[in-house]
Protein backbone atom coordinates (compact mmCIF):
# COMPACT_ATOMS: atom_id res chain seq x y z
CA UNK A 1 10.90 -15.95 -21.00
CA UNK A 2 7.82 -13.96 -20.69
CA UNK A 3 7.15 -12.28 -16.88
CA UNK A 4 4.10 -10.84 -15.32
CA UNK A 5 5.42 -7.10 -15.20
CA UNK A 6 2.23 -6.06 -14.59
CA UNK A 7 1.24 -9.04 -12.20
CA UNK A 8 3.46 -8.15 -10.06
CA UNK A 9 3.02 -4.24 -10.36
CA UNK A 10 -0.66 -4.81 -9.06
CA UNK A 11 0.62 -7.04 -6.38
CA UNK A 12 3.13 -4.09 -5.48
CA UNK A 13 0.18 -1.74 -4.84
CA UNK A 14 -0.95 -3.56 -2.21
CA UNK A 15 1.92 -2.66 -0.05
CA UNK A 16 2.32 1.36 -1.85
CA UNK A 17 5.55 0.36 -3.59
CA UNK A 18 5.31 3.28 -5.83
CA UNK A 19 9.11 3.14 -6.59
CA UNK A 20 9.02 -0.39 -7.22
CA UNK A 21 5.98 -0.50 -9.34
CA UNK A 22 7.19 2.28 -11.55
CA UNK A 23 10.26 -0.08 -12.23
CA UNK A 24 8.37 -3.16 -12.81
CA UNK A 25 5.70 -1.37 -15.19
CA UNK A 26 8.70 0.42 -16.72
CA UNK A 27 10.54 -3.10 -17.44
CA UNK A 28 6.99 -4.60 -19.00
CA UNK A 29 7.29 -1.72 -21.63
CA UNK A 30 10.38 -2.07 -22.49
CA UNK A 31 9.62 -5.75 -23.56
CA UNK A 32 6.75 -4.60 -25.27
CA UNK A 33 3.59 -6.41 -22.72
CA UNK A 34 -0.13 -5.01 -22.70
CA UNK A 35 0.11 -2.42 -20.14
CA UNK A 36 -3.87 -1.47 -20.44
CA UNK A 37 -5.49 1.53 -20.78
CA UNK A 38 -4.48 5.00 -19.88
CA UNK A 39 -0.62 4.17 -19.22
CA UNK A 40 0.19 7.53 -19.00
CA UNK A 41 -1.98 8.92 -16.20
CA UNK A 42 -1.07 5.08 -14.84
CA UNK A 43 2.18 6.27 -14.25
CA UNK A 44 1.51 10.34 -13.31
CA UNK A 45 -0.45 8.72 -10.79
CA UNK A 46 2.40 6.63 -9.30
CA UNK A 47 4.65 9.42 -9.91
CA UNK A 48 2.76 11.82 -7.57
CA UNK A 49 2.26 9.13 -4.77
CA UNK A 50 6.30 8.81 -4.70
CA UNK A 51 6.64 12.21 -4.09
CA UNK A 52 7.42 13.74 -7.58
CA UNK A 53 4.52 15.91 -8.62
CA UNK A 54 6.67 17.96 -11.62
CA UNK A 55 7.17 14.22 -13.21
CA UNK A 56 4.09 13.47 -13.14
CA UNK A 57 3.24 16.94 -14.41
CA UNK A 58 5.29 16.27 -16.89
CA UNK A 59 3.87 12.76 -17.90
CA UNK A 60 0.08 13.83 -18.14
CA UNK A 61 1.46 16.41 -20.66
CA UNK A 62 3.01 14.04 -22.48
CA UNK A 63 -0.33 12.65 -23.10
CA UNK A 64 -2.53 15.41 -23.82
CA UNK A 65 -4.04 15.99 -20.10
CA UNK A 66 -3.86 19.35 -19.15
CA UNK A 67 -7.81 20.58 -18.10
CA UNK A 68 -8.98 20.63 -14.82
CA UNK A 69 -12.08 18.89 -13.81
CA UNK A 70 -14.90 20.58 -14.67
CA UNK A 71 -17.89 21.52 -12.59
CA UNK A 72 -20.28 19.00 -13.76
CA UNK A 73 -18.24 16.18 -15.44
CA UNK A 74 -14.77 14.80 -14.70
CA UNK A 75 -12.40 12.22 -15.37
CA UNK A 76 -9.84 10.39 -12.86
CA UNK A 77 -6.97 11.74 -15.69
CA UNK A 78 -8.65 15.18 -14.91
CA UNK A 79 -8.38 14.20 -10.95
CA UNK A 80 -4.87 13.29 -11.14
CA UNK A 81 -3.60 16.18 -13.15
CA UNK A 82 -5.87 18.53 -10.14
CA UNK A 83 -4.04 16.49 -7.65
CA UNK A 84 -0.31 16.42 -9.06
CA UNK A 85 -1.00 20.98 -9.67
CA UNK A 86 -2.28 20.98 -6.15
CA UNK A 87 0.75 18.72 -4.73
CA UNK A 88 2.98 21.75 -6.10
CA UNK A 89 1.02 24.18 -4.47
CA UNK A 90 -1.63 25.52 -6.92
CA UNK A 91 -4.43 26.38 -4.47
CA UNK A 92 -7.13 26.31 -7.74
CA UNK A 93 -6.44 23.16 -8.38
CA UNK A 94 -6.73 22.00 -4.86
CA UNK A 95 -9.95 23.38 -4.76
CA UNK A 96 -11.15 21.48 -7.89
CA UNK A 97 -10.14 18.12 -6.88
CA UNK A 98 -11.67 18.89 -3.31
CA UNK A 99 -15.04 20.08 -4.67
CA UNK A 100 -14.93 16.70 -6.58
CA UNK A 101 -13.68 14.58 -3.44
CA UNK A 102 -16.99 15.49 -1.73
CA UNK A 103 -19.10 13.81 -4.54
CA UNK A 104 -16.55 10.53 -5.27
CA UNK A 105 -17.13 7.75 -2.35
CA UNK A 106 -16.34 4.72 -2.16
CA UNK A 107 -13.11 4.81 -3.96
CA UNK A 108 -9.91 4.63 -2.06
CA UNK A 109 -8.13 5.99 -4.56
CA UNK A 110 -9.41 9.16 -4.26
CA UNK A 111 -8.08 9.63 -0.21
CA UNK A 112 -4.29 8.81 -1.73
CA UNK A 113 -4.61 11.50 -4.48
CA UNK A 114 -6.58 14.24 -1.47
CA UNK A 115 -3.54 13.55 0.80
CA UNK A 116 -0.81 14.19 -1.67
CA UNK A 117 -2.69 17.21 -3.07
CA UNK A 118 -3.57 18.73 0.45
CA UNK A 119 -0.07 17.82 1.94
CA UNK A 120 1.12 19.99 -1.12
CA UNK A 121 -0.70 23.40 -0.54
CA UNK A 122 0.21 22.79 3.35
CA UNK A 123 -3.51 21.44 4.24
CA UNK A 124 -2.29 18.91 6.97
CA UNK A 125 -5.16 18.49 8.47
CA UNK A 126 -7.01 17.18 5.55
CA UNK A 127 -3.97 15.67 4.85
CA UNK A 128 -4.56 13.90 8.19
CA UNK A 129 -7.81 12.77 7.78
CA UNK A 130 -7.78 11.37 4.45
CA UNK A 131 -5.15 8.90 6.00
CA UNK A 132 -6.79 8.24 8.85
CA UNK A 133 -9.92 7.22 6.49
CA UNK A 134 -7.74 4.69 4.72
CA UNK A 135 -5.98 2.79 7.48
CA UNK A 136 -9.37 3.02 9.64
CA UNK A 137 -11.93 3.37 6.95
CA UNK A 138 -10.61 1.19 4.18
CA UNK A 139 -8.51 -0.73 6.62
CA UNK A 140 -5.35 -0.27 3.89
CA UNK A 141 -2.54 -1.14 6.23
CA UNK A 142 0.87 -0.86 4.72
CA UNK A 143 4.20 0.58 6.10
CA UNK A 144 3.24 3.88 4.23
CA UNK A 145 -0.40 4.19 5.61
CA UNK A 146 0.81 3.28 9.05
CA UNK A 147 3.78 5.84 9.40
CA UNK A 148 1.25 8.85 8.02
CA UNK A 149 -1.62 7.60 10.70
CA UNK A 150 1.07 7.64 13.38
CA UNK A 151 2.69 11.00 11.98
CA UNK A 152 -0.81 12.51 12.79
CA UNK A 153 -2.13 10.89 15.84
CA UNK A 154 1.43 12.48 17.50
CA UNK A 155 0.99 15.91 15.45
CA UNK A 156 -2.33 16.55 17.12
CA UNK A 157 -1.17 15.05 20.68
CA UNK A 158 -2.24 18.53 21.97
CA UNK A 159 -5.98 18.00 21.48
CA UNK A 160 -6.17 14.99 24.13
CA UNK A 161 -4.22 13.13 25.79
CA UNK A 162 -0.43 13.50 24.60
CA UNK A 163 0.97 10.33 26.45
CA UNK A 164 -1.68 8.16 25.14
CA UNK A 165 -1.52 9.94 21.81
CA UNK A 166 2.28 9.10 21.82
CA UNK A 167 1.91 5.49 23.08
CA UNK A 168 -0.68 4.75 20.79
CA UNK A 169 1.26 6.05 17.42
CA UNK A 170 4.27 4.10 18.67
CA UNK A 171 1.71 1.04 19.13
CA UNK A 172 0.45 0.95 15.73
CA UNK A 173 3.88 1.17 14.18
CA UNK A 174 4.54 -2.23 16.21
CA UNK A 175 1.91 -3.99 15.00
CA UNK A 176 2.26 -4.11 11.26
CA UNK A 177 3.59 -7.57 11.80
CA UNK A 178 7.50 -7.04 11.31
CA UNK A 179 9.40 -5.94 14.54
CA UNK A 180 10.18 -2.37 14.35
CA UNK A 181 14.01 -3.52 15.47
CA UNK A 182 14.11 -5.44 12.06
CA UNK A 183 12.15 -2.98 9.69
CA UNK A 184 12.54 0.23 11.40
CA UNK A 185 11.74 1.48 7.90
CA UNK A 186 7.94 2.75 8.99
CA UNK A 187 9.16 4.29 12.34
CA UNK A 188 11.52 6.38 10.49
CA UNK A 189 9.10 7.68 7.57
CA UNK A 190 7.08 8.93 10.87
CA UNK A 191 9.88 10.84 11.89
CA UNK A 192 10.08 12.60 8.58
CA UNK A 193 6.70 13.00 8.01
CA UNK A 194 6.83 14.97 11.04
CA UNK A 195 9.77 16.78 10.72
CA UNK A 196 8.57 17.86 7.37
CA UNK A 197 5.73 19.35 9.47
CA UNK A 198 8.10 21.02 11.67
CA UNK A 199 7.07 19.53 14.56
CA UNK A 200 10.70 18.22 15.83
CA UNK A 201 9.36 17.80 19.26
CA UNK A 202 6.61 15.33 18.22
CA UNK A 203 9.42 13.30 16.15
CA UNK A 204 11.29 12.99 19.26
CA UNK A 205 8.79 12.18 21.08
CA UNK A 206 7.85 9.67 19.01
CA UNK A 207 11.40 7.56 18.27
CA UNK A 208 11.74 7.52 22.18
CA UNK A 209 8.40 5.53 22.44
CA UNK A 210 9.42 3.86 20.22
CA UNK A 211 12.61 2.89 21.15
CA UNK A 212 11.99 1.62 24.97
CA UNK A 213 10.40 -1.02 23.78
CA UNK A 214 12.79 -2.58 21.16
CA UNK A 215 16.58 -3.36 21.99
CA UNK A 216 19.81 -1.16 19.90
CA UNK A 217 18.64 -0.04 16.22
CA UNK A 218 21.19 2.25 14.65
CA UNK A 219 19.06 3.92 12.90
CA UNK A 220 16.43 4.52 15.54
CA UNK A 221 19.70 5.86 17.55
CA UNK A 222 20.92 8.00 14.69
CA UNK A 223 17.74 9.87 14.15
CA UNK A 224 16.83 10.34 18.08
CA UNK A 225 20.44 11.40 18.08
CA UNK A 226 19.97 13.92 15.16
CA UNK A 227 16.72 15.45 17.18
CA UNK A 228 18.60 15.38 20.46
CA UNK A 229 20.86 18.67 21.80
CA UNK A 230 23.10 16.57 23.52
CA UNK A 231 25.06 19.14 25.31
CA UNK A 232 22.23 20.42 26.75
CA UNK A 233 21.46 17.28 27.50
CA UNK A 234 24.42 16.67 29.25
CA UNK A 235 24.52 20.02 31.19
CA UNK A 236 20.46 18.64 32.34
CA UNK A 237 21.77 15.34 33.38
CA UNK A 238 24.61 17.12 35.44
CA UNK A 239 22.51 19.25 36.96
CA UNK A 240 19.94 17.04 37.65
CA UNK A 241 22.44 14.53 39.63
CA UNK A 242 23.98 17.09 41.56
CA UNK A 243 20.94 18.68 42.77
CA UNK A 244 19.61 15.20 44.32
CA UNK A 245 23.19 14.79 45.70
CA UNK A 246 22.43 17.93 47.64
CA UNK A 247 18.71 16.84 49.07
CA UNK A 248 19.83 14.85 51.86
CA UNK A 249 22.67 17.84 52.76
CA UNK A 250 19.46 20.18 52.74
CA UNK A 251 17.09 18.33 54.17
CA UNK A 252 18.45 16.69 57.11
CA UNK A 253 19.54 19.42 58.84
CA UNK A 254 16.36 20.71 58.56
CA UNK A 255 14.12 17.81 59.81
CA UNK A 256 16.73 17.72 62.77
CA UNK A 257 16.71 21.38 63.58
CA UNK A 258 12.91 21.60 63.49
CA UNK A 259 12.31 18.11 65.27
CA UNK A 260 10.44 17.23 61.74
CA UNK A 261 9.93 13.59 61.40
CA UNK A 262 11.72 11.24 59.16
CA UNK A 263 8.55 11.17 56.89
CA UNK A 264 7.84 14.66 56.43
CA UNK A 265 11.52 14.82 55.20
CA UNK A 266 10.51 12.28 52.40
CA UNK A 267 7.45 13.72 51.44
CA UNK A 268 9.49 17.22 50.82
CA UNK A 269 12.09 15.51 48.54
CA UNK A 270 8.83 13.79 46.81
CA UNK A 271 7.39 17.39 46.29
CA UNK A 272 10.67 18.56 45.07
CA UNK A 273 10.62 15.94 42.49
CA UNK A 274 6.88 16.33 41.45
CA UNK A 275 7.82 19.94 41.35
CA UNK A 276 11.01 19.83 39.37
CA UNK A 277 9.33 17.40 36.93
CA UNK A 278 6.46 19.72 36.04
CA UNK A 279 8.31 22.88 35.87
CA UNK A 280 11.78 22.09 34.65
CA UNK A 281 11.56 21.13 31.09
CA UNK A 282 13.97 18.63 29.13
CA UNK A 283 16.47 20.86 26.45
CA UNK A 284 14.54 21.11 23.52
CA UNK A 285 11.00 20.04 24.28
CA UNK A 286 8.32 22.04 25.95
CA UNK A 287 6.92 21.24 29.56
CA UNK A 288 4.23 19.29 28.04
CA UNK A 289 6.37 17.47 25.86
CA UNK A 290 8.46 16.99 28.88
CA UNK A 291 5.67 15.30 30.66
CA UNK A 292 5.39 12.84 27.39
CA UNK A 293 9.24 12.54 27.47
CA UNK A 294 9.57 11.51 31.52
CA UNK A 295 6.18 9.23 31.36
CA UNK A 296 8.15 6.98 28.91
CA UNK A 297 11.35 6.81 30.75
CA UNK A 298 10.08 4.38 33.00
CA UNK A 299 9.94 1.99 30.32
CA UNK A 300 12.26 0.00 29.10
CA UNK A 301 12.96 -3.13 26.60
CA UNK A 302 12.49 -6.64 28.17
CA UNK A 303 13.53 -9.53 25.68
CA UNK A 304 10.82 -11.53 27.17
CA UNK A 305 8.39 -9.55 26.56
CA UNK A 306 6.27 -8.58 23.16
CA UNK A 307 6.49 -4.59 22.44
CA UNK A 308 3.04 -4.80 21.16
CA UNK A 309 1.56 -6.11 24.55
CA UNK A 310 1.34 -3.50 27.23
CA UNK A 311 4.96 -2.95 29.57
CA UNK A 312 4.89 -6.09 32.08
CA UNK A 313 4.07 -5.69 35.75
CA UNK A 314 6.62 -4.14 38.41
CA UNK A 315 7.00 -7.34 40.29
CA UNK A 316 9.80 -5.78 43.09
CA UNK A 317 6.86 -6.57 45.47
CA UNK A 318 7.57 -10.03 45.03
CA UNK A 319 11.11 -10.32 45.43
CA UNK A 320 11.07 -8.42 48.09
CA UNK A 321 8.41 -10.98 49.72
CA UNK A 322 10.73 -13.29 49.09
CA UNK A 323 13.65 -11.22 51.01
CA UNK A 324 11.45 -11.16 54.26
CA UNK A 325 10.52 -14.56 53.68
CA UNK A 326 14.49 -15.13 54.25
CA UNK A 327 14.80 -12.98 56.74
CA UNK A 328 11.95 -14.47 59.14
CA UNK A 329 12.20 -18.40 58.62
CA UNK A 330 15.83 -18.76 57.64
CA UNK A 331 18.13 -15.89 58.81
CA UNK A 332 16.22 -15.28 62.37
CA UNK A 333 16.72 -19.26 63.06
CA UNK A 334 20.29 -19.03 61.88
CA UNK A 335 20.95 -15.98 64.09
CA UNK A 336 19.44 -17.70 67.06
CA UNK A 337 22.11 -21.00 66.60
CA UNK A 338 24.60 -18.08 66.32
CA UNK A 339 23.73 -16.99 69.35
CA UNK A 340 24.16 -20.28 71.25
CA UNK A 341 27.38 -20.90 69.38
CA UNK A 342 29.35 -17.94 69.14
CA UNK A 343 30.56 -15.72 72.21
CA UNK A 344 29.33 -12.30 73.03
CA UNK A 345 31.99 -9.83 70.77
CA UNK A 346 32.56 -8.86 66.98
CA UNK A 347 32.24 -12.49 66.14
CA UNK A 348 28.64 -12.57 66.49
CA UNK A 349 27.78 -9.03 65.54
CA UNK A 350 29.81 -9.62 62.39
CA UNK A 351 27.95 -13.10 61.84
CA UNK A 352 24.50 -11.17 62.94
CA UNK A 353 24.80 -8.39 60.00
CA UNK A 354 26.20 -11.32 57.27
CA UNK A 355 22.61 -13.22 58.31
CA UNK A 356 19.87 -10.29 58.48
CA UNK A 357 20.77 -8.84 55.63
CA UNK A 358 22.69 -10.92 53.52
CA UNK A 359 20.09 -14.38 53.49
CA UNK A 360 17.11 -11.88 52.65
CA UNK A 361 19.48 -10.38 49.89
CA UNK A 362 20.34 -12.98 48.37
CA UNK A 363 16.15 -14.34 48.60
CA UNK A 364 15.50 -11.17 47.02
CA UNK A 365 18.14 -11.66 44.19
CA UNK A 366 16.86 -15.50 43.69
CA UNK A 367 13.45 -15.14 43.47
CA UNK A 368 14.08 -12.05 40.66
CA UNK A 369 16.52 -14.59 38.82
CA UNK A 370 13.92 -17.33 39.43
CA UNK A 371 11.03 -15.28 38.09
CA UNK A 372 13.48 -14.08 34.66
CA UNK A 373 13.94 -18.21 34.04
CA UNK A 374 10.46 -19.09 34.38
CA UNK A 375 10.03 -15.79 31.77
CA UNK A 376 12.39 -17.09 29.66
CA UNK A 377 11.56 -20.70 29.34
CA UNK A 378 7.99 -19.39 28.62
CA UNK A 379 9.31 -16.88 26.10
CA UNK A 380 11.69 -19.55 24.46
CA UNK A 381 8.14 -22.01 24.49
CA UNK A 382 6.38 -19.64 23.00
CA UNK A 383 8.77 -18.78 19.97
CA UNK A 384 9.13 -22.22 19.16
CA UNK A 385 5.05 -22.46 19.23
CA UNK A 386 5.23 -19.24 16.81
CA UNK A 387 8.13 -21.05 14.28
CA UNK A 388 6.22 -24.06 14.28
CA UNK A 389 3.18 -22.45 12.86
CA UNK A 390 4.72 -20.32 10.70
CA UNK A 391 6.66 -22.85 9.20
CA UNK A 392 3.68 -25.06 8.68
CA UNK A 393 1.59 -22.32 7.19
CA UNK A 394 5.14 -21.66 5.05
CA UNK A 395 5.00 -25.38 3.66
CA UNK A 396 0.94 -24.92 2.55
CA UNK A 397 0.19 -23.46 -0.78
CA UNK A 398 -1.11 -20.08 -0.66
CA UNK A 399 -0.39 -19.32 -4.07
CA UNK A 400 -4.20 -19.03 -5.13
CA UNK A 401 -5.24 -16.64 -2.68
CA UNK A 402 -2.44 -14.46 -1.90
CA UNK A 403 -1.17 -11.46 -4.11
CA UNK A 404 1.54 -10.60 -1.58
CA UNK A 405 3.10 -11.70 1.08
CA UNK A 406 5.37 -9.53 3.42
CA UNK A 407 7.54 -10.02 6.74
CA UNK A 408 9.11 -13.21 8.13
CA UNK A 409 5.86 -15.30 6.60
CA UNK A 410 7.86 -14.61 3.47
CA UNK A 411 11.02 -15.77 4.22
CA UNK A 412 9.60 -19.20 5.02
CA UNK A 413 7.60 -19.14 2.17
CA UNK A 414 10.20 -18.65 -0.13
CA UNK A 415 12.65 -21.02 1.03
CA UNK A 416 10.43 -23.60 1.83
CA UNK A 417 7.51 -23.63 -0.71
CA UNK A 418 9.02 -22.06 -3.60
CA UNK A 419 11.73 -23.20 -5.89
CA UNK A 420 14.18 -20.39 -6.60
CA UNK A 421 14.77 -19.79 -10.32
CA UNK A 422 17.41 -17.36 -12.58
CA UNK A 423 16.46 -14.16 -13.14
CA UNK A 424 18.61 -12.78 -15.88
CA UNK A 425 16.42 -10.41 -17.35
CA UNK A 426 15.95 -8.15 -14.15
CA UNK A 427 15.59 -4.23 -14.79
CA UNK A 428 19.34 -2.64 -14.18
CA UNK A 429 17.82 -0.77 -11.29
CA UNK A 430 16.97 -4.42 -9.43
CA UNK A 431 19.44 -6.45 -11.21
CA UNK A 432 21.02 -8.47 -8.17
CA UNK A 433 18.23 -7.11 -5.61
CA UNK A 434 15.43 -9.40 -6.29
CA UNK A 435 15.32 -13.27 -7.40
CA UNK A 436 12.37 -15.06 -8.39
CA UNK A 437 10.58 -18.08 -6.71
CA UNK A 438 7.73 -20.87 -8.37
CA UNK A 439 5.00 -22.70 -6.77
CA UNK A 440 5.38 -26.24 -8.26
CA UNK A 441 1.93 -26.91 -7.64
CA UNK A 442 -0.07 -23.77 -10.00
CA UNK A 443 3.33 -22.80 -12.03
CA UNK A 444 3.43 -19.39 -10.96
CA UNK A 445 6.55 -16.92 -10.40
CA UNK A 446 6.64 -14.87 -7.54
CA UNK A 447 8.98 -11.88 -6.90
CA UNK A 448 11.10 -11.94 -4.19
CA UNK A 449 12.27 -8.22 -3.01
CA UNK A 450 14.61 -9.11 -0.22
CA UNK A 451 15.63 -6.57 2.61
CA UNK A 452 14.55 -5.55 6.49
CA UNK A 453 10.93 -6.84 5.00
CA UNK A 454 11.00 -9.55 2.74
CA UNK A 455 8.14 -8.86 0.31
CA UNK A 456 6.80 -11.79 -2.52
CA UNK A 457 4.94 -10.54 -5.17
CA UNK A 458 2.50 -13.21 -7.15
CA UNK A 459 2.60 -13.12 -10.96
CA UNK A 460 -0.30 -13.90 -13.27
CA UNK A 461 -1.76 -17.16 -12.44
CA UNK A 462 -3.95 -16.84 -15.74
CA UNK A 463 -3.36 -15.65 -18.97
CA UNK A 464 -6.56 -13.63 -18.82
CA UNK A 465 -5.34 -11.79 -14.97
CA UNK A 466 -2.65 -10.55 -16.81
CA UNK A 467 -4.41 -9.06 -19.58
CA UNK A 468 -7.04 -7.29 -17.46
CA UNK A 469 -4.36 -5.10 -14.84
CA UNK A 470 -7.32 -2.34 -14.27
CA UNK A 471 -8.72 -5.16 -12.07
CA UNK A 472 -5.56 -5.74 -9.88
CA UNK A 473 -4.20 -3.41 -7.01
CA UNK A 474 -4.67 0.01 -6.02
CA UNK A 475 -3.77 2.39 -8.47
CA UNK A 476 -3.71 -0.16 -12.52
């Protein structure tokens, strides 16, 4: 059986599967398909994107490209080879394919091969920006795209506001559709992308946004772990615990001996907070950072809630409405019949305490347990509302308008639209990983990449779409 190699190469670029599309373009030649013009620089190209300029070096050589651009005529084979010398550091080259950049718009393209070559010569800022242009500009979305825009909003968190910075880079990665808890894939190329810069702290930072918002990942826990010095740690907590064990040994003598009032008392232990919070930073970030570090803290993960709406409301006020409500209309009554009841003794002072403060106790505990099952039955309403859709949208053919399709959309799809088939002649490197899926209704074969993020790649629906690959995705 003939497949769409290339089909479903082009539908890879959508998502910047350079790995994958290497191996599917790979597996097309080897059964001898039209892989269109310029195969060569094709591949250099996707070479360089996955982070191996010297093979893609290697590869233009292979097929007689080895001039720079010039100064008044070029060729994208010319702007590859520029960006591949520049992604190993050759500052000429950089500035060849930059002084072109300038004069090529319009062509996204051209951001992917400025931020590979200006991430090479140590140019982050460009870097930066030529990201920023294609998840903003060019609205290119994809787990890649996302974790380098996130990777620099947190890099440059010193030129603004660094807890919004933070909470906005740990936003974005939310809201590419797949829960971070089940793809945590994105999150984590963040992390490197920022380690790679050095900037440790900002990774940090960035996981432990990330992670208040999202129950247990392992892997989220492994790398915060990694950046963490938890002795130091430990030696902060101690330290931290014992000190507030000593305000009250400190500071009541001292609002006694000086006739201070009760609330001056608090308002010192408040100032000794605000003040040990500013000054005293957490082991191994900076004060700053430390500010970032403590304004997350006070969030944490609420299965009821979505990570990518803002943190829900304190509602404490409420319950504790609820406790004086208690205490006014159904312990005071109660403690009055007490009264009339029960002799003068420990009897009634006994029955007194049980009334005043355990009825508005327990109102306070109900009405918080009363509020989480309203939550709940809203949350488990709302899911259903959310399968019901998705399954619906699942059953619908999509097949003529769709090159890809990624996240739990896909999972649906394929199980309930498509009709799984054999696929015996899979490349050795996805032999087992992948399976293939048909629409019944146009005949075509999609590619199923299982994993954290299902992704479906559409085949050729035409004869002609396969013969024509410049035309389809990013980089054939």
């Amino acid at each position: 059986m003939t497949y769409p190699w290339t089909a479903w190469a082009g539908a890879a670029a959508s998502d910047d599967r350079f790995g994958l599309m290497l191996t599917l373009l790979d597996a097309g030649t080897a059964k001898d398909q039209d892989q269109g013009p310029d195969p060569g620089v094709r591949r250099a190209a996707l070479l360089l994107h996955d982070g191996r300029p010297a093979d893609a070096l290697a590869t233009l050589r292979e097929v007689g490209v080895t001039e720079l651009p010039g100064a008044t005529e070029t060729s994208w084979s010319q702007l590859v080879l520029a960006a591949a010398r520049a992604a190993s550091g050759d500052q000429v080259a950089h500035r060849s394919l930059m002084a072109w950049a300038g004069r090529i718009t319009g062509d996204p393209r051209m951001y992917y091969l400025v931020a590979a070559a200006a991430t090479g010569v140590g140019d982050r800022a460009t870097a930066d920006l030529a990201w920023e242009t294609l998840t903003t500009g060019y609205e290119i979305v994809t787990p890649l795209t996302a974790a380098r825009h996130a990777a620099a909003r947190v890099a440059r968190r010193d030129t603004g506001d660094p807890v919004l910075a933070v909470a906005i880079a740990a936003m974005e990665l939310h809201h590419l559709g797949v829960p971070v808890e089940k793809d945590p894939g994105p999150a984590l190329e963040a992390v490197r992308d920022l380690r790679a810069r050095g900037d440790h702290e900002g990774a940090r930072l960035l996981l432990h946004a990330v992670r208040r918002r999202v129950p247990a990942v392992p892997a989220l826990d492994a790398a915060l772990a990694a950046l963490t010095p938890a002795a130091a740690m430990r030696r902060h907590l101690i330290t931290v615990v014992a000190m507030w064990s000593l305000v009250p040994l400190v500071l009541l003598p001292a609002v006694f001996a000086l006739h201070l009032p009760g609330l001056i008392g608090g308002l010192l232990a408040l100032a000794a907070r605000l003040a040990w919070e500013r000054w005293i930073p957490i082991p191994g970030l900076s004060r700053a950072d430390s500010l970032v570090w403590r304004a997350f803290r006070a969030v944490g993960y609420d299965p009821f809630t979505d990570p990518t709406a803002p943190p829900p409301k304190d509602q404490k006020g409420y319950y504790g409405l609820a406790g004086l409500l208690a205490l006014i209309f159904v312990a005071i009554p109660l403690s009055l019949t007490v009264e009339r009841l029960l002799p003068d003794g420990a009897a009634r002072t006994g029955m007194y305490l049980l009334l005043c403060l355990g009825l508005p106790a327990l109102g306070y505990v109900a009405a918080r347990q009363a509020h989480h099952w309203m939550r709940a039955r809203a949350h488990a309403r709302r899911r259903a509302v959310e399968t019901r859709a998705r399954l619906s949208e699942a059953r619908r053919c999509h097949c003529w308008q769709l090159h890809t399709i990624a996240g739990d959309i896909a999972d649906e799809y394929l199980h309930h639209h498509l009709r799984a088939e054999p696929f015996d002649d899979a490349p050795p490197s996805l032999r087992g990983k992948v399976w293939l899926g048909r629409c019944t209704a146009t005949d075509t074969v999609w590619l199923a990449v299982p994993g954290s993020r299902t992704l479906l790649l559409r085949g050729a629906m035409t004869p002609q779409e396969e013969q024509q690959p410049e035309s389809v995705g990013m980089y054939l």
